[in-house]
C-alpha atoms as a PDB file:
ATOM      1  CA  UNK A   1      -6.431  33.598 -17.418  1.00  0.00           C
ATOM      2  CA  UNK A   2      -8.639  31.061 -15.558  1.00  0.00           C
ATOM      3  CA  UNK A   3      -7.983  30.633 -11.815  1.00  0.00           C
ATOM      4  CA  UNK A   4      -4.946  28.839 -10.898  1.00  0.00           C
ATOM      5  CA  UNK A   5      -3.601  26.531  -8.050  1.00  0.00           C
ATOM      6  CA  UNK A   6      -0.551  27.576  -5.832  1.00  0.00           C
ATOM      7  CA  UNK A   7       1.862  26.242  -3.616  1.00  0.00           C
ATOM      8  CA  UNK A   8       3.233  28.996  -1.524  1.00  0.00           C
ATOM      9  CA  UNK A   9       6.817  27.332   0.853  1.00  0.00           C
ATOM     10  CA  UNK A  10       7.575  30.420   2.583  1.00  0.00           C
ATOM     11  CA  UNK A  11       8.675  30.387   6.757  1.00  0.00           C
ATOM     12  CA  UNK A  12       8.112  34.429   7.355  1.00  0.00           C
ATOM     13  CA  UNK A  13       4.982  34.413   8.442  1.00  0.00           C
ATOM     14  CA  UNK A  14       4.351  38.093   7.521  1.00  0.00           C
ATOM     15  CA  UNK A  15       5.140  37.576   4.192  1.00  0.00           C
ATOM     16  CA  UNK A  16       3.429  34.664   3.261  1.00  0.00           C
ATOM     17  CA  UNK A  17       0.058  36.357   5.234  1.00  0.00           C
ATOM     18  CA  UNK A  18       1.127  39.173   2.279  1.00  0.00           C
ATOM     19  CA  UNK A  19       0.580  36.544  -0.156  1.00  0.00           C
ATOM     20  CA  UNK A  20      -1.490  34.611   0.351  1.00  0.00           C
ATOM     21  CA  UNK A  21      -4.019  37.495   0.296  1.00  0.00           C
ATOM     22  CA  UNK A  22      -3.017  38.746  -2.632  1.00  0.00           C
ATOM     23  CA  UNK A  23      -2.951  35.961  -4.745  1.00  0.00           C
ATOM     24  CA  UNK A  24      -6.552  34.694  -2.789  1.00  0.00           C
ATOM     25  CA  UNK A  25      -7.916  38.120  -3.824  1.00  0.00           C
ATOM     26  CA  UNK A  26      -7.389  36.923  -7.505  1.00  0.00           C
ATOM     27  CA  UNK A  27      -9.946  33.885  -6.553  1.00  0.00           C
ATOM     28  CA  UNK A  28      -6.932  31.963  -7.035  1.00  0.00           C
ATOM     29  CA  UNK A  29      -6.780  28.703  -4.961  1.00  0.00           C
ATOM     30  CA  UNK A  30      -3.193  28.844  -2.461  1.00  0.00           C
ATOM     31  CA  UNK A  31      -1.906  26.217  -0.391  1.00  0.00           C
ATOM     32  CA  UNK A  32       0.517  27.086   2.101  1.00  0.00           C
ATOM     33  CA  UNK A  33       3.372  25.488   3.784  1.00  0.00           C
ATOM     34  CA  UNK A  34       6.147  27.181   6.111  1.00  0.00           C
ATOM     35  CA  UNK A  35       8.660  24.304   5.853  1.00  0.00           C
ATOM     36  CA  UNK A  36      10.464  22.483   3.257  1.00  0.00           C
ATOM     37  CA  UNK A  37       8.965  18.597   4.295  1.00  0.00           C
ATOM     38  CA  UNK A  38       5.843  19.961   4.559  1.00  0.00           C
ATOM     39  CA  UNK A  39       6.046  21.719   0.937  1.00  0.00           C
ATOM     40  CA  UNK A  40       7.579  18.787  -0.597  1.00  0.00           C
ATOM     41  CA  UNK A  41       5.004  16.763   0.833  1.00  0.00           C
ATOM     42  CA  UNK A  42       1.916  18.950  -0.602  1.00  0.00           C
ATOM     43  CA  UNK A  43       4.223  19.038  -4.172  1.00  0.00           C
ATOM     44  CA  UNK A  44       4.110  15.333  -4.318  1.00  0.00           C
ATOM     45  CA  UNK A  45       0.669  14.774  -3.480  1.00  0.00           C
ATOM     46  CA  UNK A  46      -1.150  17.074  -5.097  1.00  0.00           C
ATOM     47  CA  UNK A  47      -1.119  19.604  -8.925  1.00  0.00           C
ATOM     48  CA  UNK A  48      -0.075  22.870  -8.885  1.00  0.00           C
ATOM     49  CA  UNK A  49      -0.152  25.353 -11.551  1.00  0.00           C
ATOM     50  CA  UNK A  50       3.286  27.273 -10.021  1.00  0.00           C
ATOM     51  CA  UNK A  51       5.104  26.339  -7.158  1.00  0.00           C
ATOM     52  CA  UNK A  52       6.323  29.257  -5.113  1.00  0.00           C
ATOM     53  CA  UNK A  53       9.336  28.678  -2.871  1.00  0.00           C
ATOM     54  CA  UNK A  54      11.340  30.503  -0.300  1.00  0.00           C
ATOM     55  CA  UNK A  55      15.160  29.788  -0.688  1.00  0.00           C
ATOM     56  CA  UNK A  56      16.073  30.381   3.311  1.00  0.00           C
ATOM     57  CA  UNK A  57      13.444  27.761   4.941  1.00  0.00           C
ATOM     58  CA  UNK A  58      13.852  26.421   9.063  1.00  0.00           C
ATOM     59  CA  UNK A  59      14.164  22.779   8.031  1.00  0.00           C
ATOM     60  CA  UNK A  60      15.541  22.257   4.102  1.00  0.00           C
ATOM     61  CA  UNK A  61      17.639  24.279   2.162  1.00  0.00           C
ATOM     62  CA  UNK A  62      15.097  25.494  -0.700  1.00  0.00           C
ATOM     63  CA  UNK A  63      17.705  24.379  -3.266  1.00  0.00           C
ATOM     64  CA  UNK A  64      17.317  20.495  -2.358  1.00  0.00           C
ATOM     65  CA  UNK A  65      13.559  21.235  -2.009  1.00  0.00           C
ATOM     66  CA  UNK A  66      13.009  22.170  -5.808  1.00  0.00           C
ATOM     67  CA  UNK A  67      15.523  19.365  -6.470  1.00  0.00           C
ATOM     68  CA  UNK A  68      13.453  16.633  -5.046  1.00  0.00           C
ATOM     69  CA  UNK A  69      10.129  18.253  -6.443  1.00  0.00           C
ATOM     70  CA  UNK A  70      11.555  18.371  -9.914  1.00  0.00           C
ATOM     71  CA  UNK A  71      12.859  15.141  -9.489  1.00  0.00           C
ATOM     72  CA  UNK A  72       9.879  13.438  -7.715  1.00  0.00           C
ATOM     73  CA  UNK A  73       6.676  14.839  -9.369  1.00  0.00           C
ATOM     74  CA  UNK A  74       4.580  13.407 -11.397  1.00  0.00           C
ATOM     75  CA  UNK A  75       4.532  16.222 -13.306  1.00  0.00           C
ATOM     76  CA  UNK A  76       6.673  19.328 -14.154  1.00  0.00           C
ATOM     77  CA  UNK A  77       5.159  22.000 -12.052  1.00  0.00           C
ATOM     78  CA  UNK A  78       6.958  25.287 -12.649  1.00  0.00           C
ATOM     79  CA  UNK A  79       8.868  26.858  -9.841  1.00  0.00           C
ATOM     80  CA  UNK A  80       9.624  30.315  -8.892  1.00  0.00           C
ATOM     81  CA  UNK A  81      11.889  30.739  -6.043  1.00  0.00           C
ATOM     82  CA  UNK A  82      11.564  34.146  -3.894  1.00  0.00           C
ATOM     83  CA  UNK A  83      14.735  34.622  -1.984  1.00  0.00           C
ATOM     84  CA  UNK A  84      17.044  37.560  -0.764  1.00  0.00           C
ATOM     85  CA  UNK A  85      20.159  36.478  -2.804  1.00  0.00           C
ATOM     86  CA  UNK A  86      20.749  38.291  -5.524  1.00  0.00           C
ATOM     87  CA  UNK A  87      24.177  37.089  -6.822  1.00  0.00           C
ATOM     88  CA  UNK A  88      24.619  35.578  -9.778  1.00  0.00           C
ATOM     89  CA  UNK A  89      26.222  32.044  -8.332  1.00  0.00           C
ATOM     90  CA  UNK A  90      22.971  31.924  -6.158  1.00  0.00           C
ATOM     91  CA  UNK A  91      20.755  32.312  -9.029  1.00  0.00           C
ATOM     92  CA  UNK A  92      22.247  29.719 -11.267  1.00  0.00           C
ATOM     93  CA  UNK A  93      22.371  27.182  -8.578  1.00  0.00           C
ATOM     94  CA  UNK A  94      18.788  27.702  -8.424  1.00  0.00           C
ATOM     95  CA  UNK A  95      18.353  27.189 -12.173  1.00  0.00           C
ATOM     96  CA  UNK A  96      20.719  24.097 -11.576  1.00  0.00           C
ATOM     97  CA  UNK A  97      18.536  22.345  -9.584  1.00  0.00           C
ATOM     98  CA  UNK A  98      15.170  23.045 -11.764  1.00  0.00           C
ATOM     99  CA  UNK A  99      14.098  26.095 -10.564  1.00  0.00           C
ATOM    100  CA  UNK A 100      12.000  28.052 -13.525  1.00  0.00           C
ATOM    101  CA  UNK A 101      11.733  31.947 -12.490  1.00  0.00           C
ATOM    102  CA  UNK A 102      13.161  33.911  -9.696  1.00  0.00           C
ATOM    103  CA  UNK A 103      12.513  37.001  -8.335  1.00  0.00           C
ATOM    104  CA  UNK A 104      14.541  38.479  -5.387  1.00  0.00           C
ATOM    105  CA  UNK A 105      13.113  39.956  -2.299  1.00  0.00           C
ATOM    106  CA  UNK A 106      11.656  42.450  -2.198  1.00  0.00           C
ATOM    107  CA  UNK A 107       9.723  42.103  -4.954  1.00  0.00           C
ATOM    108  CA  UNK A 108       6.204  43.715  -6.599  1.00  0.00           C
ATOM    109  CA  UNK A 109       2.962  41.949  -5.785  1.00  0.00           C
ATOM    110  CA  UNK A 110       1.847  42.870  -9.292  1.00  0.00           C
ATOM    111  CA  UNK A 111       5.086  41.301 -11.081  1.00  0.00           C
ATOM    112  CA  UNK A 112       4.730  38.156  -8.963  1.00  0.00           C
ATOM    113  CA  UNK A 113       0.978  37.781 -10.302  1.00  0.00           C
ATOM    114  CA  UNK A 114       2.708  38.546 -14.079  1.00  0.00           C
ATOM    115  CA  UNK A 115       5.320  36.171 -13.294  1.00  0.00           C
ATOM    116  CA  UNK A 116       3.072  33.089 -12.306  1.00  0.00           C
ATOM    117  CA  UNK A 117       0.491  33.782 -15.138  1.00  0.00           C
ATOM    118  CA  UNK A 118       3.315  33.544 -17.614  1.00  0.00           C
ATOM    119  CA  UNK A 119       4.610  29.949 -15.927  1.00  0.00           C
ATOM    120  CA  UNK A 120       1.292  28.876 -15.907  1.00  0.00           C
ATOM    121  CA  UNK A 121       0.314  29.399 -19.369  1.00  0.00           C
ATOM    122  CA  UNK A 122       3.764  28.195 -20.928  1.00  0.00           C
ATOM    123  CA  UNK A 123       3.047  24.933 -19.220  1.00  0.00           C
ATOM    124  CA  UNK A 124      -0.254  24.660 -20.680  1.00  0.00           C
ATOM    125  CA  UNK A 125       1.296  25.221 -24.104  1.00  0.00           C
ATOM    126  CA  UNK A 126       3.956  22.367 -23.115  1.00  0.00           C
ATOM    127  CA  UNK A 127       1.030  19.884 -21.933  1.00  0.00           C
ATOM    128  CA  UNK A 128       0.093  19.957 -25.344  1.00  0.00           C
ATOM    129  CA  UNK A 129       0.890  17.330 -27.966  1.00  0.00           C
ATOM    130  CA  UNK A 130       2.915  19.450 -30.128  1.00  0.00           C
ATOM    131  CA  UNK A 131       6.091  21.676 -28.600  1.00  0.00           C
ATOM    132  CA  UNK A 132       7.591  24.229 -31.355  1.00  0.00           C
ATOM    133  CA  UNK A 133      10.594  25.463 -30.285  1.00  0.00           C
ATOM    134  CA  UNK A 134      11.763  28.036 -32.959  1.00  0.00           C
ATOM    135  CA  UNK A 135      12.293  25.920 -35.638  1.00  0.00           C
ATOM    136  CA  UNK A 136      11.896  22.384 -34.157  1.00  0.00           C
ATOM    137  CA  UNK A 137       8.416  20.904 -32.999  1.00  0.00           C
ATOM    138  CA  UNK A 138       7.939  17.696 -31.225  1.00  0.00           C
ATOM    139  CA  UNK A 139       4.956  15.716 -31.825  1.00  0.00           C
ATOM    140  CA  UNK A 140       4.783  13.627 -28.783  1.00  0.00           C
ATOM    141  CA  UNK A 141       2.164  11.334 -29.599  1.00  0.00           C
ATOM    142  CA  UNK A 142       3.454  10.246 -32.617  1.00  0.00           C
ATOM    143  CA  UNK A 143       6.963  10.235 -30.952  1.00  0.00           C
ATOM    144  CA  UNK A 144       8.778  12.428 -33.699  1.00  0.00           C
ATOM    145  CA  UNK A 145      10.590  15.488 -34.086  1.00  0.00           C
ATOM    146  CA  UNK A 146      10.957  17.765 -37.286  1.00  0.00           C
ATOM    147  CA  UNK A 147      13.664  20.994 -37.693  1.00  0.00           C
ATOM    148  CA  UNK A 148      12.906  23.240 -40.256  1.00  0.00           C
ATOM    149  CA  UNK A 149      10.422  20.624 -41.685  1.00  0.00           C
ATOM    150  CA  UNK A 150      13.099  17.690 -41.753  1.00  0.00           C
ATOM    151  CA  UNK A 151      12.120  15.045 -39.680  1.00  0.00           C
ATOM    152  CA  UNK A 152      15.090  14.200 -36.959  1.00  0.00           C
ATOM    153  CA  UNK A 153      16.157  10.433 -36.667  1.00  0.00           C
ATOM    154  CA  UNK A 154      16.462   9.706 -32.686  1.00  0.00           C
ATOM    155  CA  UNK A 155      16.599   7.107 -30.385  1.00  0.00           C
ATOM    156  CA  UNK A 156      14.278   6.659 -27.911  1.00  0.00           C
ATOM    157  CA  UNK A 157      15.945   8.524 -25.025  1.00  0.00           C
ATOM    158  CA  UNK A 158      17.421  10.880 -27.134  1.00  0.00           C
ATOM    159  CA  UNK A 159      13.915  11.748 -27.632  1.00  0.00           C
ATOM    160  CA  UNK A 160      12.936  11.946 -24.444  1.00  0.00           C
ATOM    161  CA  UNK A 161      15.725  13.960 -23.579  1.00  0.00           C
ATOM    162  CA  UNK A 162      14.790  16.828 -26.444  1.00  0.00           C
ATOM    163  CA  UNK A 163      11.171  16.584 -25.110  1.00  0.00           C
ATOM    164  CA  UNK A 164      12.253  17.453 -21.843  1.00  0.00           C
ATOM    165  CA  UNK A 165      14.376  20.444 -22.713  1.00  0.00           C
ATOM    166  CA  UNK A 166      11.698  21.807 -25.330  1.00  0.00           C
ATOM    167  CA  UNK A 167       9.142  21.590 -22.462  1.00  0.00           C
ATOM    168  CA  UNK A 168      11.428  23.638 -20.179  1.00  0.00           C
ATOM    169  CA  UNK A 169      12.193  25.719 -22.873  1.00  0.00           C
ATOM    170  CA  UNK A 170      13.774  28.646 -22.075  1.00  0.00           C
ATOM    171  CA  UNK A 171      15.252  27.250 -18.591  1.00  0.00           C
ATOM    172  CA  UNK A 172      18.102  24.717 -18.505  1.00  0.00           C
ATOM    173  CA  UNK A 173      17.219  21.198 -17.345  1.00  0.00           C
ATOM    174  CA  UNK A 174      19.963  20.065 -14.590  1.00  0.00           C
ATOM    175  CA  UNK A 175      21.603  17.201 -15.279  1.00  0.00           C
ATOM    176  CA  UNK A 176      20.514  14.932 -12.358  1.00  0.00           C
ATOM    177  CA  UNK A 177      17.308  15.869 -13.401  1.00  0.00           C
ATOM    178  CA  UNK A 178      17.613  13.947 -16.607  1.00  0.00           C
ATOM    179  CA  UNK A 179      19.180  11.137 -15.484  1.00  0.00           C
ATOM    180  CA  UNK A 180      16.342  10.649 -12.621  1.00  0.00           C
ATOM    181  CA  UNK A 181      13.668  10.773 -15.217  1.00  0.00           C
ATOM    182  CA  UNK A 182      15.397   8.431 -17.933  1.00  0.00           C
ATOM    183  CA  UNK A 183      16.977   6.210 -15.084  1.00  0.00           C
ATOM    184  CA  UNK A 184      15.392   6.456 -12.146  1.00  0.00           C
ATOM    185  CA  UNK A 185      17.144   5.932  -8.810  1.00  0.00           C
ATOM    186  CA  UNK A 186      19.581   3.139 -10.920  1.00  0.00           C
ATOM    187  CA  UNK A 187      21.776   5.570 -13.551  1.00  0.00           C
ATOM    188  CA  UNK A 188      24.015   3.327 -15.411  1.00  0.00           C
ATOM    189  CA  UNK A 189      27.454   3.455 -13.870  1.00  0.00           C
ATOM    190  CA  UNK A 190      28.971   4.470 -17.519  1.00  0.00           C
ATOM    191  CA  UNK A 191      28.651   8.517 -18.399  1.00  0.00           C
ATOM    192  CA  UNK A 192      25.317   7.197 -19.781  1.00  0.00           C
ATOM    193  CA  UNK A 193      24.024  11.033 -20.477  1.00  0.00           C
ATOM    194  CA  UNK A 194      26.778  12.378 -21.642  1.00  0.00           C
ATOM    195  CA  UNK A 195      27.067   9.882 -24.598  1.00  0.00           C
ATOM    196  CA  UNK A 196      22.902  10.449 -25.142  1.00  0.00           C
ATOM    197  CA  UNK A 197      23.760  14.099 -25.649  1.00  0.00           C
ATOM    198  CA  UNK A 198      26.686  13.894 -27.620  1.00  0.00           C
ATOM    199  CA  UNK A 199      23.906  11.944 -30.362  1.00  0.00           C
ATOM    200  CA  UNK A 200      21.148  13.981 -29.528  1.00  0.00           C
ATOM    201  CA  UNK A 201      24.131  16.903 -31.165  1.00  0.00           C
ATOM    202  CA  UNK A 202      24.735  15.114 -34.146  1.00  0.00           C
ATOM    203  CA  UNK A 203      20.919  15.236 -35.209  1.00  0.00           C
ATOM    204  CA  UNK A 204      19.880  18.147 -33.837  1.00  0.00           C
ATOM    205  CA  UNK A 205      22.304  20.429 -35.086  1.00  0.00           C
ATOM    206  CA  UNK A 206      25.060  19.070 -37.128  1.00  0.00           C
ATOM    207  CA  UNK A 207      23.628  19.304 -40.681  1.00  0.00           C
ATOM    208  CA  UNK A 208      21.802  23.030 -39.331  1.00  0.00           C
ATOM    209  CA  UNK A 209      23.666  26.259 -39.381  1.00  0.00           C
ATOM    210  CA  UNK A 210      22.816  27.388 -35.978  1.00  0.00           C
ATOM    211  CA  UNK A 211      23.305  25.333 -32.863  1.00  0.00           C
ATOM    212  CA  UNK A 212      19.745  24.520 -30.395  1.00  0.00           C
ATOM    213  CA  UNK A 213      21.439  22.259 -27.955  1.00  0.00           C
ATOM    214  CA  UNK A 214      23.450  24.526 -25.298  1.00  0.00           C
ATOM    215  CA  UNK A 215      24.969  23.116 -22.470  1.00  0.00           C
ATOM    216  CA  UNK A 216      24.906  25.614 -19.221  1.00  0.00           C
ATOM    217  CA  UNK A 217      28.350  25.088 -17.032  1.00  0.00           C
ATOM    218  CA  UNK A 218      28.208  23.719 -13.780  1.00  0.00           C
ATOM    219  CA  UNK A 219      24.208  23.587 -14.673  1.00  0.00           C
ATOM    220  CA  UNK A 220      23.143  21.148 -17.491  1.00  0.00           C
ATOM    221  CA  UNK A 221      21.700  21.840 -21.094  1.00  0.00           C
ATOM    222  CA  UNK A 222      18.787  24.035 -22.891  1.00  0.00           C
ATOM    223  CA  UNK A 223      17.636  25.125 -25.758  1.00  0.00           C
ATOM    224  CA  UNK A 224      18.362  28.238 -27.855  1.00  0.00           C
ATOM    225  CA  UNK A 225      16.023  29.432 -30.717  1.00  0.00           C
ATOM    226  CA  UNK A 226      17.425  32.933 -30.570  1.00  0.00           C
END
Protein backbone atom coordinates (compact mmCIF):
# COMPACT_ATOMS: atom_id res chain seq x y z
CA UNK A 1 0.00 0.00 0.00
CA UNK A 2 1.25 3.55 -0.76
CA UNK A 3 2.28 5.69 2.24
CA UNK A 4 -0.42 6.96 4.32
CA UNK A 5 -1.23 10.04 6.59
CA UNK A 6 -1.95 9.63 10.41
CA UNK A 7 -3.37 11.34 13.17
CA UNK A 8 -2.07 9.83 16.32
CA UNK A 9 -4.45 11.63 19.84
CA UNK A 10 -2.70 9.80 22.43
CA UNK A 11 -1.60 11.73 26.13
CA UNK A 12 1.07 8.82 27.33
CA UNK A 13 3.88 10.10 26.13
CA UNK A 14 5.72 6.72 26.09
CA UNK A 15 3.35 5.26 24.04
CA UNK A 16 2.76 7.57 21.47
CA UNK A 17 6.99 7.94 21.23
CA UNK A 18 6.22 3.85 20.56
CA UNK A 19 4.21 4.89 17.72
CA UNK A 20 5.03 7.22 16.24
CA UNK A 21 8.29 5.37 15.40
CA UNK A 22 6.81 2.60 14.27
CA UNK A 23 4.42 3.80 12.01
CA UNK A 24 7.37 6.67 10.79
CA UNK A 25 9.58 3.61 10.13
CA UNK A 26 6.91 2.58 7.47
CA UNK A 27 7.75 6.16 5.70
CA UNK A 28 4.36 6.82 6.72
CA UNK A 29 3.61 10.55 7.41
CA UNK A 30 2.18 10.92 11.53
CA UNK A 31 0.89 13.87 13.11
CA UNK A 32 0.68 13.89 16.68
CA UNK A 33 -1.44 15.44 19.26
CA UNK A 34 -1.60 14.61 23.17
CA UNK A 35 -4.98 16.30 23.77
CA UNK A 36 -8.41 16.06 22.54
CA UNK A 37 -8.72 20.14 21.26
CA UNK A 38 -5.62 19.85 19.85
CA UNK A 39 -6.58 16.48 17.85
CA UNK A 40 -9.86 17.77 16.90
CA UNK A 41 -8.28 20.76 15.74
CA UNK A 42 -5.59 18.91 13.35
CA UNK A 43 -8.90 16.48 12.26
CA UNK A 44 -10.69 19.49 11.05
CA UNK A 45 -8.03 21.16 9.32
CA UNK A 46 -6.31 18.83 7.64
CA UNK A 47 -6.86 14.76 5.60
CA UNK A 48 -6.02 11.84 7.20
CA UNK A 49 -5.97 8.43 5.92
CA UNK A 50 -6.88 6.86 9.74
CA UNK A 51 -7.36 8.70 12.70
CA UNK A 52 -5.89 7.07 15.76
CA UNK A 53 -7.37 8.03 19.12
CA UNK A 54 -6.78 7.39 22.76
CA UNK A 55 -10.13 6.93 24.70
CA UNK A 56 -8.67 8.29 28.33
CA UNK A 57 -7.26 11.89 27.11
CA UNK A 58 -6.31 15.03 29.97
CA UNK A 59 -8.80 17.44 28.41
CA UNK A 60 -11.89 15.54 26.30
CA UNK A 61 -13.35 12.39 26.79
CA UNK A 62 -12.19 10.49 23.45
CA UNK A 63 -15.85 9.50 22.94
CA UNK A 64 -17.04 13.26 22.27
CA UNK A 65 -13.74 13.68 20.35
CA UNK A 66 -14.63 11.07 17.52
CA UNK A 67 -18.16 12.48 17.85
CA UNK A 68 -17.31 15.94 16.81
CA UNK A 69 -14.70 14.63 14.15
CA UNK A 70 -17.30 12.42 12.58
CA UNK A 71 -19.65 15.01 12.81
CA UNK A 72 -17.46 18.01 11.73
CA UNK A 73 -15.16 16.72 8.90
CA UNK A 74 -15.25 17.32 5.70
CA UNK A 75 -14.72 14.02 5.08
CA UNK A 76 -15.17 10.54 6.69
CA UNK A 77 -11.78 9.75 7.99
CA UNK A 78 -11.78 6.32 9.61
CA UNK A 79 -11.13 6.04 13.29
CA UNK A 80 -9.56 3.50 15.41
CA UNK A 81 -9.71 4.11 19.02
CA UNK A 82 -6.82 2.48 21.32
CA UNK A 83 -8.05 2.36 24.84
CA UNK A 84 -7.76 0.04 28.00
CA UNK A 85 -11.54 -0.82 28.20
CA UNK A 86 -12.34 -3.85 27.11
CA UNK A 87 -16.07 -4.30 28.01
CA UNK A 88 -18.50 -4.67 25.74
CA UNK A 89 -20.74 -1.37 26.81
CA UNK A 90 -17.39 0.59 26.29
CA UNK A 91 -16.89 -0.72 22.92
CA UNK A 92 -20.29 -0.06 21.53
CA UNK A 93 -20.38 3.39 22.84
CA UNK A 94 -17.41 3.85 20.83
CA UNK A 95 -19.06 2.44 17.71
CA UNK A 96 -22.05 4.77 18.77
CA UNK A 97 -20.37 7.73 18.34
CA UNK A 98 -18.54 6.79 14.83
CA UNK A 99 -15.71 5.13 15.87
CA UNK A 100 -14.56 2.45 12.94
CA UNK A 101 -11.98 -0.17 14.61
CA UNK A 102 -10.79 -0.68 18.07
CA UNK A 103 -8.17 -2.38 19.51
CA UNK A 104 -7.59 -2.54 23.33
CA UNK A 105 -4.39 -1.85 25.07
CA UNK A 106 -2.04 -3.53 24.91
CA UNK A 107 -2.05 -4.23 21.60
CA UNK A 108 0.58 -5.62 18.63
CA UNK A 109 2.50 -3.01 16.67
CA UNK A 110 2.15 -5.33 13.69
CA UNK A 111 -1.84 -5.69 14.01
CA UNK A 112 -2.13 -1.92 14.44
CA UNK A 113 -0.16 -1.45 10.99
CA UNK A 114 -2.81 -4.42 9.58
CA UNK A 115 -5.54 -2.64 11.14
CA UNK A 116 -4.93 0.92 9.57
CA UNK A 117 -3.98 -0.53 6.08
CA UNK A 118 -7.33 -2.25 6.02
CA UNK A 119 -9.27 1.30 7.06
CA UNK A 120 -7.33 2.95 4.67
CA UNK A 121 -7.95 0.95 1.70
CA UNK A 122 -11.81 0.37 2.42
CA UNK A 123 -12.09 4.10 2.29
CA UNK A 124 -10.45 4.32 -0.93
CA UNK A 125 -12.90 1.74 -2.26
CA UNK A 126 -15.81 4.01 -0.66
CA UNK A 127 -14.31 7.33 -2.35
CA UNK A 128 -15.16 5.72 -5.38
CA UNK A 129 -18.24 6.36 -7.50
CA UNK A 130 -19.70 3.04 -7.19
CA UNK A 131 -20.26 1.28 -3.46
CA UNK A 132 -21.39 -2.59 -3.79
CA UNK A 133 -22.52 -3.74 -0.77
CA UNK A 134 -23.36 -7.51 -1.24
CA UNK A 135 -26.02 -7.26 -3.43
CA UNK A 136 -26.77 -3.48 -3.59
CA UNK A 137 -24.39 -0.88 -5.37
CA UNK A 138 -24.78 2.80 -5.29
CA UNK A 139 -23.82 4.79 -8.16
CA UNK A 140 -23.31 8.13 -6.66
CA UNK A 141 -22.87 10.19 -9.54
CA UNK A 142 -25.75 9.25 -11.21
CA UNK A 143 -27.58 9.32 -7.79
CA UNK A 144 -29.12 5.69 -8.01
CA UNK A 145 -29.15 2.55 -6.29
CA UNK A 146 -29.78 -1.06 -7.73
CA UNK A 147 -30.39 -4.55 -5.41
CA UNK A 148 -29.92 -7.56 -7.12
CA UNK A 149 -30.02 -5.58 -10.45
CA UNK A 150 -33.46 -3.79 -9.62
CA UNK A 151 -33.08 -0.31 -9.48
CA UNK A 152 -34.43 1.12 -5.87
CA UNK A 153 -36.93 4.15 -6.03
CA UNK A 154 -35.67 6.73 -3.17
CA UNK A 155 -35.99 10.04 -2.14
CA UNK A 156 -33.35 12.21 -1.95
CA UNK A 157 -32.34 11.78 1.71
CA UNK A 158 -33.25 8.41 1.78
CA UNK A 159 -30.46 8.22 -0.56
CA UNK A 160 -28.17 9.93 1.17
CA UNK A 161 -28.85 8.08 4.12
CA UNK A 162 -28.07 4.44 2.26
CA UNK A 163 -24.90 6.14 0.86
CA UNK A 164 -23.77 6.87 4.15
CA UNK A 165 -24.28 3.47 5.70
CA UNK A 166 -22.84 1.59 2.49
CA UNK A 167 -19.73 3.83 2.88
CA UNK A 168 -19.37 2.80 6.55
CA UNK A 169 -20.16 -0.48 5.67
CA UNK A 170 -19.53 -2.85 8.06
CA UNK A 171 -19.70 -0.23 11.12
CA UNK A 172 -23.01 1.27 12.29
CA UNK A 173 -23.54 4.98 11.59
CA UNK A 174 -24.85 6.72 15.00
CA UNK A 175 -27.79 8.36 14.74
CA UNK A 176 -26.74 11.99 15.53
CA UNK A 177 -24.39 11.40 13.01
CA UNK A 178 -27.04 11.26 10.35
CA UNK A 179 -29.05 13.81 11.37
CA UNK A 180 -25.87 16.33 11.51
CA UNK A 181 -25.03 15.49 7.97
CA UNK A 182 -28.70 15.64 6.45
CA UNK A 183 -29.65 18.59 8.90
CA UNK A 184 -27.00 20.26 10.08
CA UNK A 185 -27.01 22.02 13.45
CA UNK A 186 -31.16 22.69 12.70
CA UNK A 187 -32.80 18.83 12.86
CA UNK A 188 -36.42 19.22 12.32
CA UNK A 189 -38.19 19.14 15.64
CA UNK A 190 -40.50 16.07 14.25
CA UNK A 191 -38.69 12.35 14.54
CA UNK A 192 -37.50 13.47 11.06
CA UNK A 193 -34.99 10.23 10.81
CA UNK A 194 -36.91 7.90 12.09
CA UNK A 195 -39.71 8.38 9.44
CA UNK A 196 -36.60 8.56 6.57
CA UNK A 197 -35.68 5.09 7.76
CA UNK A 198 -38.86 3.59 8.13
CA UNK A 199 -39.02 4.41 3.85
CA UNK A 200 -35.60 3.78 3.27
CA UNK A 201 -37.13 -0.15 4.79
CA UNK A 202 -39.83 -0.35 2.53
CA UNK A 203 -37.43 -0.14 -0.63
CA UNK A 204 -34.61 -1.61 0.52
CA UNK A 205 -35.86 -4.68 1.79
CA UNK A 206 -39.51 -5.23 1.68
CA UNK A 207 -39.97 -6.94 -1.73
CA UNK A 208 -36.18 -8.91 -0.87
CA UNK A 209 -36.00 -12.02 1.17
CA UNK A 210 -33.25 -11.01 3.40
CA UNK A 211 -33.18 -7.81 5.39
CA UNK A 212 -29.80 -5.07 4.69
CA UNK A 213 -31.04 -2.32 6.89
CA UNK A 214 -30.19 -3.28 10.72
CA UNK A 215 -30.70 -1.00 13.33
CA UNK A 216 -27.94 -1.37 16.33
CA UNK A 217 -29.73 -0.58 19.95
CA UNK A 218 -28.80 2.26 21.82
CA UNK A 219 -26.31 2.81 18.61
CA UNK A 220 -28.02 3.61 15.22
CA UNK A 221 -28.27 1.50 11.90
CA UNK A 222 -25.87 -0.58 9.36
CA UNK A 223 -25.81 -2.70 6.87
CA UNK A 224 -25.79 -6.52 6.68
CA UNK A 225 -24.80 -8.46 3.46
CA UNK A 226 -24.05 -11.59 5.43
Amino acid sequence: MSKLSILLIEDNQLIAQQLCEFLEGHNWNVDYADNGRFGTSLALENEYDVILLDLNLPDVDGLSVCREIKDKAQTNTPILMLTARDAFEDKARGFGEGADDYVTKPFELRELELRCQALARRQQLHLGQSISVGDLVIEKRQHQAHRQGQPLKLTGIGFSILTMLAEAYPQPVSRSSLIHALWGDEPPDTDALRSHIYSLRQTLDKPYEKAMLKTITNVGFKLDAD
